[in-house]
C-alpha atoms as a PDB file:
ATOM      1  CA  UNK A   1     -28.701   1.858  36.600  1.00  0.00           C
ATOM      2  CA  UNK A   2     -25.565   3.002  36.038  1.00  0.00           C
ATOM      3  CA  UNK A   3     -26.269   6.722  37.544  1.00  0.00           C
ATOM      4  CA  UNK A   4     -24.571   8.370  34.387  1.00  0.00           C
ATOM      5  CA  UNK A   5     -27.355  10.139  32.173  1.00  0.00           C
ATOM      6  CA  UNK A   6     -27.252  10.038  28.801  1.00  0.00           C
ATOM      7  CA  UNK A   7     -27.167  12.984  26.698  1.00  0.00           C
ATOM      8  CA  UNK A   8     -30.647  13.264  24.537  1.00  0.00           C
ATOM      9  CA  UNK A   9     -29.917  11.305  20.901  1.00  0.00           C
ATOM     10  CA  UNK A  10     -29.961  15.283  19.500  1.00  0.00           C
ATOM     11  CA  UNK A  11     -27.205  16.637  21.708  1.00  0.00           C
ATOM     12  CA  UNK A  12     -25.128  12.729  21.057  1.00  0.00           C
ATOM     13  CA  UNK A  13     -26.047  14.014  17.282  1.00  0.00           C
ATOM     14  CA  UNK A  14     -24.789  17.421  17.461  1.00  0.00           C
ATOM     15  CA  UNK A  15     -22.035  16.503  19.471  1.00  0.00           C
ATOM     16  CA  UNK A  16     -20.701  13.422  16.808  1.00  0.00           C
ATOM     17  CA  UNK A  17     -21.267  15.849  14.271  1.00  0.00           C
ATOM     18  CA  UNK A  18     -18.739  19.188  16.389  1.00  0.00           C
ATOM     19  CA  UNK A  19     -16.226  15.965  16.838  1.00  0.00           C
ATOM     20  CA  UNK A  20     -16.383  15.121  12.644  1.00  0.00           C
ATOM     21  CA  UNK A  21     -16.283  18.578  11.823  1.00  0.00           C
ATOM     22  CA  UNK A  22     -13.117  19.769  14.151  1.00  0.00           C
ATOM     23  CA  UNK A  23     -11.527  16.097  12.636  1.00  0.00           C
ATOM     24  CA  UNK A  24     -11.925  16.962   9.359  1.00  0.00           C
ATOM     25  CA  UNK A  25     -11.207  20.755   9.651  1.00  0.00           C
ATOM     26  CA  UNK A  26      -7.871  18.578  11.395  1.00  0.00           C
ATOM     27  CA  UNK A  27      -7.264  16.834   8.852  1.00  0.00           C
ATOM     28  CA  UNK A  28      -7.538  19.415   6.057  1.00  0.00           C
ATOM     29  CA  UNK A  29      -4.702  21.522   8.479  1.00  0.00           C
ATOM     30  CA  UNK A  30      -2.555  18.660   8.199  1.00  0.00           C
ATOM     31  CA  UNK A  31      -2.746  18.378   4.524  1.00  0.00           C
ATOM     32  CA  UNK A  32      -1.828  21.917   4.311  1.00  0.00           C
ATOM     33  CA  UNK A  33       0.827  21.830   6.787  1.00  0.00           C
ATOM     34  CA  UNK A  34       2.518  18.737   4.738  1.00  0.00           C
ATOM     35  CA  UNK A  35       2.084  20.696   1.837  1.00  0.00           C
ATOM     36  CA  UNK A  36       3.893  23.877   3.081  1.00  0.00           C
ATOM     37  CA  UNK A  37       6.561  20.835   4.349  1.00  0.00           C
ATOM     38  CA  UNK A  38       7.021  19.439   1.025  1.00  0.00           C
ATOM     39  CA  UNK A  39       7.678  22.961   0.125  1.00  0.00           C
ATOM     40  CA  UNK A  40      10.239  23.095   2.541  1.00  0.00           C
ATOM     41  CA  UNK A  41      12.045  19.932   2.189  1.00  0.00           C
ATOM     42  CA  UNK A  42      10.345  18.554   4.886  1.00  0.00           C
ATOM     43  CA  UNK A  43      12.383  21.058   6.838  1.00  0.00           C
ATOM     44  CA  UNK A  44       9.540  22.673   9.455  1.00  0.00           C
ATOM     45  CA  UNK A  45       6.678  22.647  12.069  1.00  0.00           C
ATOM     46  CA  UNK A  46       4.954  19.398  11.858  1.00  0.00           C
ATOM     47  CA  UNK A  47       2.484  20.130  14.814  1.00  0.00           C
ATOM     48  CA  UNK A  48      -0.309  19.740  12.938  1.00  0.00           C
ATOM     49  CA  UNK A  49       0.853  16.493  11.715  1.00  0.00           C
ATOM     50  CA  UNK A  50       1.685  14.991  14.866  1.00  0.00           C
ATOM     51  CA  UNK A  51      -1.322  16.305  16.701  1.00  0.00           C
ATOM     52  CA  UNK A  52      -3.861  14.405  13.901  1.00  0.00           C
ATOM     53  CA  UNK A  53      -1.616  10.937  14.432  1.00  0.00           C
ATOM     54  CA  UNK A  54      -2.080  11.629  17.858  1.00  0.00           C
ATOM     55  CA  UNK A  55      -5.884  12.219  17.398  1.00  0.00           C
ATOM     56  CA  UNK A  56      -6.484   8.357  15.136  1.00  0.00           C
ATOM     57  CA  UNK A  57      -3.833   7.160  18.126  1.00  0.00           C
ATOM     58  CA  UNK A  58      -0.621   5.671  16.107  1.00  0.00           C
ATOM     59  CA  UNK A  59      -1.243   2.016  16.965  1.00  0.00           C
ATOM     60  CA  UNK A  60      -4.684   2.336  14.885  1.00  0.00           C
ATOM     61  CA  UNK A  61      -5.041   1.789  11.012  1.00  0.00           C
ATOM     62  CA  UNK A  62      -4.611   5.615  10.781  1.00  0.00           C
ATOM     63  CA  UNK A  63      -4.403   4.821   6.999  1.00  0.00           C
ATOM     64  CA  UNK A  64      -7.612   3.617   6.602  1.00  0.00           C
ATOM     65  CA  UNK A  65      -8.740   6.791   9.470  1.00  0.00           C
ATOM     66  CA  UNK A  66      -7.452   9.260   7.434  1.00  0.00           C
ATOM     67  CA  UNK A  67      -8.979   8.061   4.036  1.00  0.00           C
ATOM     68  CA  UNK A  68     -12.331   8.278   5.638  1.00  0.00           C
ATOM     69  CA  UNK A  69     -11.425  11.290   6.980  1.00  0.00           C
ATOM     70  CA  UNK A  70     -10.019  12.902   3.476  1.00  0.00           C
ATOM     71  CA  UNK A  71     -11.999  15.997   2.077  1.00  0.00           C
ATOM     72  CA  UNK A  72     -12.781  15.781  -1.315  1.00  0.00           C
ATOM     73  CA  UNK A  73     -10.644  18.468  -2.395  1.00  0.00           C
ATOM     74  CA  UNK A  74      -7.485  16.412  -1.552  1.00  0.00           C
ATOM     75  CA  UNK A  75      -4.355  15.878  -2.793  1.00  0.00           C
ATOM     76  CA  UNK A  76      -2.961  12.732  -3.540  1.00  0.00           C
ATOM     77  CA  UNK A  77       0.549  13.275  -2.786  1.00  0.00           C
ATOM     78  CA  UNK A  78      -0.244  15.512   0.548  1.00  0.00           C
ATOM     79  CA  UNK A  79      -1.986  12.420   1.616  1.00  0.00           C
ATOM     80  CA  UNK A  80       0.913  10.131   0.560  1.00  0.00           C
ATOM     81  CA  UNK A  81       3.583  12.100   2.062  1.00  0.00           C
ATOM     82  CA  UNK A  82       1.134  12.219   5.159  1.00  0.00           C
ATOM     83  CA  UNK A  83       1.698   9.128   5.661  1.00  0.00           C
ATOM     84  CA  UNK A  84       5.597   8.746   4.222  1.00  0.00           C
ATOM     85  CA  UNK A  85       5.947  11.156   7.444  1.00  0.00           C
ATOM     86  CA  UNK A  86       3.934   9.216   9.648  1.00  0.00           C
ATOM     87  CA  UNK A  87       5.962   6.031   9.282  1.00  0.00           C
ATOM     88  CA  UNK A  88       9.041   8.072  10.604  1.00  0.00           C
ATOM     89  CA  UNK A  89       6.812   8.289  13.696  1.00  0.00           C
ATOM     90  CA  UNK A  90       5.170   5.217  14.699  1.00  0.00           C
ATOM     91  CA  UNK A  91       6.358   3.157  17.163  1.00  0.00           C
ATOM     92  CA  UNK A  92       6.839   0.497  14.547  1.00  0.00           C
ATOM     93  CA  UNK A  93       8.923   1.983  12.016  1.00  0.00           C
ATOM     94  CA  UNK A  94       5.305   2.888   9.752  1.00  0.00           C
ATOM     95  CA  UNK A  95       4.481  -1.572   9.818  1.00  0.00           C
ATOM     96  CA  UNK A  96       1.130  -1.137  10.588  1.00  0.00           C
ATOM     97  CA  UNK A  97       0.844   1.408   7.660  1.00  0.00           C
ATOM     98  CA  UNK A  98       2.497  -0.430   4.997  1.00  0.00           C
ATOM     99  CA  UNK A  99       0.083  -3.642   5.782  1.00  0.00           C
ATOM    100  CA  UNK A 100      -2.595  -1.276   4.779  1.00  0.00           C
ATOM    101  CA  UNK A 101      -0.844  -0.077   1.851  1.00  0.00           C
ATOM    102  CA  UNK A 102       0.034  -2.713   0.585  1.00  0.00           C
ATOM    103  CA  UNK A 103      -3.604  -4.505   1.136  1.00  0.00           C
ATOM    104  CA  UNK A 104      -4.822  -1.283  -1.146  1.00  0.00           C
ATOM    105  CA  UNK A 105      -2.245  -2.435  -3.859  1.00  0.00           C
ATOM    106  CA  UNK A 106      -3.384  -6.205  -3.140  1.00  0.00           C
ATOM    107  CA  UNK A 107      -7.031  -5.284  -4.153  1.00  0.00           C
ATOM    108  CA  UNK A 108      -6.375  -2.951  -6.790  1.00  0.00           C
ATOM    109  CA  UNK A 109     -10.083  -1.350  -6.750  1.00  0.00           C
ATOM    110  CA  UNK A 110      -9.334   2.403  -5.695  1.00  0.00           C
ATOM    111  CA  UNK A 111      -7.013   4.512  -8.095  1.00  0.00           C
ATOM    112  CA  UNK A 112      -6.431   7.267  -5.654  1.00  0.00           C
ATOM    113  CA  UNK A 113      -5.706   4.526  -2.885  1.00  0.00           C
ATOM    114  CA  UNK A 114      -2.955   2.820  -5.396  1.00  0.00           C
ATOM    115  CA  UNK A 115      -1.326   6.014  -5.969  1.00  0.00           C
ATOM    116  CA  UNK A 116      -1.093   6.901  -2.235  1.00  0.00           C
ATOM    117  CA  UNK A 117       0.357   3.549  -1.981  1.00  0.00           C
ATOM    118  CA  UNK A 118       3.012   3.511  -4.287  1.00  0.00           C
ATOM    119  CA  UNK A 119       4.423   7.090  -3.991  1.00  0.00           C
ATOM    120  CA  UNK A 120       5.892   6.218  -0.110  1.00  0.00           C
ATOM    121  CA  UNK A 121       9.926   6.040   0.442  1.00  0.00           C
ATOM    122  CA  UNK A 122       9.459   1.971   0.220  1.00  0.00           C
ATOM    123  CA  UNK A 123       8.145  -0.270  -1.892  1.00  0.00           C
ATOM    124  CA  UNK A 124       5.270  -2.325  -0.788  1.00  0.00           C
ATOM    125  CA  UNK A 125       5.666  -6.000  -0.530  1.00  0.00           C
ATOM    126  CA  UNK A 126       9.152  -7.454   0.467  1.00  0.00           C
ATOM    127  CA  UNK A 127       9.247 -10.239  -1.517  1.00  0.00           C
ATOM    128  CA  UNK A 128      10.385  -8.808  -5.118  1.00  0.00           C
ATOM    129  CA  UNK A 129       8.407 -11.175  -6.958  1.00  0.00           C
ATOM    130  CA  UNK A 130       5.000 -10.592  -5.152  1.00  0.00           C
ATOM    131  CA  UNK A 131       5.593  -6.774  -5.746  1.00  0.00           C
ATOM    132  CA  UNK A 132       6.209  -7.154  -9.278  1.00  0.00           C
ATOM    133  CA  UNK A 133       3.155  -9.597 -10.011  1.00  0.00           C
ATOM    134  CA  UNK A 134       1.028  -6.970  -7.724  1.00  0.00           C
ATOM    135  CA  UNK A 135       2.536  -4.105  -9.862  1.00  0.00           C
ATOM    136  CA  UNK A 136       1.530  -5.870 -13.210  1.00  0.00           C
ATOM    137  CA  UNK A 137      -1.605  -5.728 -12.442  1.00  0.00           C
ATOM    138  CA  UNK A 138      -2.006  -2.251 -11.046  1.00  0.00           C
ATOM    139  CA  UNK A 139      -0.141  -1.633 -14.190  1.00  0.00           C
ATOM    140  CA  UNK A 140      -2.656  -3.053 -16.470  1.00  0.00           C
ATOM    141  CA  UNK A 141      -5.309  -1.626 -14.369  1.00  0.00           C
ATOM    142  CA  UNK A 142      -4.489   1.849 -13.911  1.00  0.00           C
ATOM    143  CA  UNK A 143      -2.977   2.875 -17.374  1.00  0.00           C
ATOM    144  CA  UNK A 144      -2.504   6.190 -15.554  1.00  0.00           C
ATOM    145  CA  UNK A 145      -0.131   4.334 -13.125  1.00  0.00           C
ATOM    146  CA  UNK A 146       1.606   2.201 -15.720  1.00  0.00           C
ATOM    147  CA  UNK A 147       5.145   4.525 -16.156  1.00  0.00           C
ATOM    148  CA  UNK A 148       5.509   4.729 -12.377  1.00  0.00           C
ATOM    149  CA  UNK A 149       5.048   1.084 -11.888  1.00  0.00           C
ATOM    150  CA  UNK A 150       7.121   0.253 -14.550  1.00  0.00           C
ATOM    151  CA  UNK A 151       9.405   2.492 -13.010  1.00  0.00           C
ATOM    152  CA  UNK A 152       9.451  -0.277  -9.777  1.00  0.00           C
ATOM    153  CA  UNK A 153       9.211  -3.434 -11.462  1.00  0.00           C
ATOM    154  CA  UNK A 154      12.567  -2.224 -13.618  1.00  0.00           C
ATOM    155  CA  UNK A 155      14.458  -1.385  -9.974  1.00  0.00           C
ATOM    156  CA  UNK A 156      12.549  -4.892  -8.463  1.00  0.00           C
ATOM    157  CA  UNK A 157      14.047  -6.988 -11.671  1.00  0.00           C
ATOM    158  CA  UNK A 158      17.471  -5.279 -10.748  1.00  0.00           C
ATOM    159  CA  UNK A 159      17.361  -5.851  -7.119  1.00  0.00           C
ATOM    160  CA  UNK A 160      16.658  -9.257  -7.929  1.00  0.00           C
ATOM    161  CA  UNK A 161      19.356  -9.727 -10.465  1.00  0.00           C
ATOM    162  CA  UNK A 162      21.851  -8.177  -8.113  1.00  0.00           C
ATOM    163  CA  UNK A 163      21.274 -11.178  -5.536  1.00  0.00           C
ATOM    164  CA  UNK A 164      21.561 -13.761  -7.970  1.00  0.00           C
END
């Protein structure tokens, strides 16, 4: 035996349940504060935002965090410009969250995740070509999504045609 005592499986429920709450009630700040941002330019207090990165811990998949952690009375592009700002403050330049974005472009099963994914300042997917065949897809997918990736296959096709 350890000599620690563990709390009574109520109190460890209780408890979880305080820590989800005050996370989500976090998280909904957050997507107001980016809202009132976005409002602003981006010009602003961003406490809020960096004190939820600083919750998930920025070398997690605070992508896939924060989608669990969404309320259902989100907003797409609060939660895409969530994370827009986000890669400005990660130790690695936002890597970690393009990998995820791009792997919810890759699978093309969630709407709401492709949206997120394509409305960041880059494009996902380096390689021109892989973006465009990924973006045909969503395209033919989500007819919802089809202007906007149209939108990025045109400026792939031109940043291709510009190395040639």
């Amino acid at each position: 035996m350890t000599g620690r005592i563990r709390p009574e499986p109520d109190v460890q429920k209780r408890s979880t349940a305080l820590l989800t709450t005050d996370r989500i009630a976090l998280v909904q700040a957050t997507l107001n504060e980016v809202a009132a941002l976005r409002s602003n330019k981006f010009h602003g207090d961003d406490e809020t935002v960096l004190r939820l990165l600083g919750e998930y811990g920025e070398t997690s998949d605070v992508a896939e965090l924060l989608w669990a952690d969404l309320p259902t009375t989100y907003r797409r592009e609060d939660a895409a410009d969530l994370l827009t700002l986000w890669a400005w403050r990660t130790n690695d330049n936002g890597a970690q969250i393009m990998r995820t974005l791009e792997g919810w472009v890759s699978e093309c099963s969630d709407e709401s995740k492709v949206w997120v994914a394509l409305h960041q300042d880059a494009f996902p997917f380096i390689d021109h070509r892989n973006r465009i065949d990924h973006l045909l897809r969503v395209k033919s997918t989500f007819p919802a999504l089809g202007q906007h990736c149209q939108s990025m296959i045109d400026q792939s096709w031109r940043w291709l045609e510009a190395k040639v």
